[in-house]
Protein backbone atom coordinates (compact mmCIF):
# COMPACT_ATOMS: atom_id res chain seq x y z
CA UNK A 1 29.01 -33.11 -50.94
CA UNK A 2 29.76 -29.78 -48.71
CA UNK A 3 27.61 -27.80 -51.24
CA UNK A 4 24.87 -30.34 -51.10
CA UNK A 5 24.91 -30.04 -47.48
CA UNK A 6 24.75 -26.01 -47.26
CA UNK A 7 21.83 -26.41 -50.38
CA UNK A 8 19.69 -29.33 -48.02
CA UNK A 9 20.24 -27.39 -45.16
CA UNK A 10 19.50 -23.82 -47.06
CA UNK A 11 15.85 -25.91 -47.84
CA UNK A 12 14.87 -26.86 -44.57
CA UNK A 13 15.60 -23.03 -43.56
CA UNK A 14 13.29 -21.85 -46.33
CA UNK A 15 10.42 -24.14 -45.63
CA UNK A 16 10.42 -23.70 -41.91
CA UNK A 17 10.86 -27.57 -40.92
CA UNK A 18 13.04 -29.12 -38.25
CA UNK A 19 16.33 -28.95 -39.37
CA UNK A 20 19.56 -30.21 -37.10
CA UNK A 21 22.19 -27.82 -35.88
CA UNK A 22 23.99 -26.07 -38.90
CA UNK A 23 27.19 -27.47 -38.40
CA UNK A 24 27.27 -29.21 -41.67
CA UNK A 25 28.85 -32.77 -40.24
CA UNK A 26 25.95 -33.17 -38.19
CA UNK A 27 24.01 -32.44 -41.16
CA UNK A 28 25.49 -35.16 -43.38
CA UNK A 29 24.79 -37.13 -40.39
CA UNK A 30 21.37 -36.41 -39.93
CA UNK A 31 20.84 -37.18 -43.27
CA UNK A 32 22.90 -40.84 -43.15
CA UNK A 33 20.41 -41.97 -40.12
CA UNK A 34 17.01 -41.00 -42.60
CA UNK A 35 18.61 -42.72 -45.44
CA UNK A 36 17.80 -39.30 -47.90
CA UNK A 37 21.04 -39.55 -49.51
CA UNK A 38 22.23 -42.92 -48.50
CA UNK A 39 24.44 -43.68 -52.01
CA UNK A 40 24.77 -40.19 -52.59
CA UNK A 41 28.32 -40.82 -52.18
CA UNK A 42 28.76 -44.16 -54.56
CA UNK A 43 28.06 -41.52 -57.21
CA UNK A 44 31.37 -39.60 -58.36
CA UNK A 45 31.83 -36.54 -60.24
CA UNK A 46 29.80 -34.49 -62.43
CA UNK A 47 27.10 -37.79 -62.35
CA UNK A 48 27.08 -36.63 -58.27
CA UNK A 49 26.72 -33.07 -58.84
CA UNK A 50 24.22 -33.54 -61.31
CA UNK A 51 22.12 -36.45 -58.82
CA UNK A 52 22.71 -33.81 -55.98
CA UNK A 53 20.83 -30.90 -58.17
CA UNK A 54 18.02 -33.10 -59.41
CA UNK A 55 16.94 -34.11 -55.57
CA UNK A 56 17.69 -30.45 -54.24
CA UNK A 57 15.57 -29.11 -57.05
CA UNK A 58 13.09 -31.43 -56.68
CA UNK A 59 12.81 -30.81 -53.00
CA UNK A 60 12.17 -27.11 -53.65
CA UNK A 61 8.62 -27.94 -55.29
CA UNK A 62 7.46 -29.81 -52.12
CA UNK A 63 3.71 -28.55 -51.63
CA UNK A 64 2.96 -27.87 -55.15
CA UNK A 65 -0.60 -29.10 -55.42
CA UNK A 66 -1.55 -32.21 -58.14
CA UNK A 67 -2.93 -31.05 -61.68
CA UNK A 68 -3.70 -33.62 -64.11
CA UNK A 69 -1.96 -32.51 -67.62
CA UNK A 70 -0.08 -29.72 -64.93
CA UNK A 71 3.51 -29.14 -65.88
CA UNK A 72 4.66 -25.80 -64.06
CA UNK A 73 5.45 -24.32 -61.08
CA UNK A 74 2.52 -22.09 -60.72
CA UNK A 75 -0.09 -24.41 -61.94
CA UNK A 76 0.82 -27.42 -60.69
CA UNK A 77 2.48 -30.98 -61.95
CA UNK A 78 1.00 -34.42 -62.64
CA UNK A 79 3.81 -37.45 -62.00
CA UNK A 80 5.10 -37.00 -65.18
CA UNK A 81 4.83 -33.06 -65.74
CA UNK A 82 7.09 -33.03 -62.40
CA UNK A 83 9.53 -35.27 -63.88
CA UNK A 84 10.25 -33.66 -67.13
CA UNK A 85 9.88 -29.99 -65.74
CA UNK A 86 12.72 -31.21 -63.09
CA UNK A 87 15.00 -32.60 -65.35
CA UNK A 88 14.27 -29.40 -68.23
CA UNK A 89 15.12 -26.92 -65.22
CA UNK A 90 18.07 -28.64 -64.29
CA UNK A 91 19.64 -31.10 -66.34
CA UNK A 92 18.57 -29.18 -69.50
CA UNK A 93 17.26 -32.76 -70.59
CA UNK A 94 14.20 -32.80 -72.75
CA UNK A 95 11.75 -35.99 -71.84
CA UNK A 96 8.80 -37.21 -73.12
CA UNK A 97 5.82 -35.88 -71.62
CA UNK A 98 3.96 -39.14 -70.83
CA UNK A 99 5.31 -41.59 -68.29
CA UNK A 100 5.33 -44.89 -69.83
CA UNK A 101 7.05 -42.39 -72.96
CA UNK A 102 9.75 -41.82 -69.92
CA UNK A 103 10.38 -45.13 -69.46
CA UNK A 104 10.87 -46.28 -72.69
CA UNK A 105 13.26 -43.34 -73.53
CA UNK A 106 15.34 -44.34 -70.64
CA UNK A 107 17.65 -47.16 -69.35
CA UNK A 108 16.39 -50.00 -67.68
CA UNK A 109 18.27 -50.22 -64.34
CA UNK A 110 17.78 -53.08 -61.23
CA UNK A 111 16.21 -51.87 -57.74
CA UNK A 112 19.23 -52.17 -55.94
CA UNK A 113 21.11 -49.94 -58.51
CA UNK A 114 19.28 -47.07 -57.47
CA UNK A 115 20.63 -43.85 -57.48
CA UNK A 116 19.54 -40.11 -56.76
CA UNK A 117 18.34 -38.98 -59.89
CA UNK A 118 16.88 -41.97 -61.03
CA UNK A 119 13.39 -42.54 -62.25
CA UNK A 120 10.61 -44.84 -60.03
CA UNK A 121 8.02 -46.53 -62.34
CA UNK A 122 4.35 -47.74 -60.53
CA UNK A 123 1.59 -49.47 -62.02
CA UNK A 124 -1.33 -47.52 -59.92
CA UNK A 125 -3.97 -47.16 -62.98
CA UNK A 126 -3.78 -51.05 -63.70
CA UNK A 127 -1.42 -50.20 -66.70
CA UNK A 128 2.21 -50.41 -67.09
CA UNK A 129 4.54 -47.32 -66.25
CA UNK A 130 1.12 -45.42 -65.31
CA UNK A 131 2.98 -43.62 -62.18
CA UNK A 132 6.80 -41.97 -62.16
CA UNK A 133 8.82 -40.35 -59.50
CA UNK A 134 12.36 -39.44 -58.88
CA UNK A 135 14.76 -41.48 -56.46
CA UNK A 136 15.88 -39.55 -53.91
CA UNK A 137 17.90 -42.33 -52.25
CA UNK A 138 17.29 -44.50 -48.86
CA UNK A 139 14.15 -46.32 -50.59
CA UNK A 140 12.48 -42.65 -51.16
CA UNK A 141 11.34 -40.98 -53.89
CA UNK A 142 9.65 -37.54 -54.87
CA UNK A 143 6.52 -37.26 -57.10
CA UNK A 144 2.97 -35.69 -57.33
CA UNK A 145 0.59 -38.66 -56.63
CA UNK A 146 -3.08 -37.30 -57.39
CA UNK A 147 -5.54 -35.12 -57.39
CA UNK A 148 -5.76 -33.21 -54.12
CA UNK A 149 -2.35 -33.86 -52.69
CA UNK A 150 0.69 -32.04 -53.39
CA UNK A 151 4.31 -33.01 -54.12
CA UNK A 152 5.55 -34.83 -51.49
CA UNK A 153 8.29 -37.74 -50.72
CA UNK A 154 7.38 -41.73 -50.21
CA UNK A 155 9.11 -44.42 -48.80
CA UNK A 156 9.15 -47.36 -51.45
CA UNK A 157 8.97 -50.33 -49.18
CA UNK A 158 5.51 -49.44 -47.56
CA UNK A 159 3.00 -51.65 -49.08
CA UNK A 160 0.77 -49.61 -51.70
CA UNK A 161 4.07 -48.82 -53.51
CA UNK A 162 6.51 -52.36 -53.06
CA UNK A 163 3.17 -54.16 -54.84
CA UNK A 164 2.56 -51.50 -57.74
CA UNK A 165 6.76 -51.52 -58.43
CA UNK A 166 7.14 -51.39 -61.92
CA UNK A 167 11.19 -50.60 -62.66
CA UNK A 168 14.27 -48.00 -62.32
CA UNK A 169 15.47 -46.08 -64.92
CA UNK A 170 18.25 -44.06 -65.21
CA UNK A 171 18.34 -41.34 -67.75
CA UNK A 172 20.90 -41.48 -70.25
CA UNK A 173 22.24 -37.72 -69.99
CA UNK A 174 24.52 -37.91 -73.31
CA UNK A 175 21.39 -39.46 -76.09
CA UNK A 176 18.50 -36.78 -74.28
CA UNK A 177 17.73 -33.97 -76.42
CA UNK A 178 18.70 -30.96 -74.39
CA UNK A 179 17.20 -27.89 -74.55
CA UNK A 180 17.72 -25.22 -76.54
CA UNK A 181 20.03 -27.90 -78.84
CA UNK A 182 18.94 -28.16 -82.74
């Protein structure tokens, strides 16, 4: 949880936002009161380690602009491009490319069963699984939401998002192809 800590805090350094003092308790405890990481802890293990690296990797691409089909770094992410380029990079997991192709490769889970790491499904083109971002924990997640915005976090509970809901997932890390594997 330490290295977490030094990593979040390492982020807010980089990108130039308001960051509390570096002791790293009062960091943990600035993150507690904003919910980011709220059942970081539930987690144990590798599953943590691996939850913690998904959301600090996915925090580094804050700001990278929408592109529809965009699945990179330098020319931007759609919802799904984001997804699978953040769990290639650093889960070494393979997804589909398409959302709704996400979803059905992945474990149905309940909204209160969240965890960082998980994947957030929205129905925001009046189809099924049309939207998908990452839980970050604390009823937030991370995703590219159109054209002309960047990557950016959401709260799940405003309006816009509780009414398009459309399930949790959790990636099954053992039955993904990984990369590089035959």
């Amino acid at each position: 949880m330490r290295l977490f800590v030094l990593a979040f805090s390492l982020f807010f350094t980089h990108w130039g936002l308001a960051a509390p003092a570096a002791n790293t308790d009062e960091m943990a405890s600035f993150m507690a009161e904003r919910g980011l990481m709220a059942r970081i802890g539930e987690v144990g293990g590798k599953v943590e380690s691996r939850a913690s690296e998904l959301v600090v990797n996915a925090m580094a691409f804050l700001g990278v602009p929408y592109k529809h089909g965009g699945n990179s770094f330098e020319t931007g992410f759609d919802c799904s491009g984001f997804v699978k380029a953040i769990y290639q990079q650093t889960a070494g997991l393979i997804l589909p490319r398409r959302a709704e192709q996400q979803a059905a490769s992945s474990q149905k889970i309940e909204r209160h069963d969240l965890q960082p790491g998980d994947l957030v499904f929205f129905n925001t083109m009046q189809r099924a699984f049309s939207h998908v971002g990452i839980y970050v924990g604390g009823g937030k997640f991370i995703h590219s939401p159109k054209p002309g915005a960047e990557v950016r976090v959401e709260d799940m509970g405003i309006a816009y998002w509780n009414s398009r809901f459309d399930g949790a997932r959790r990636v099954n890390t053992s039955e993904q192809t990984t990369a590089g594997a035959p």
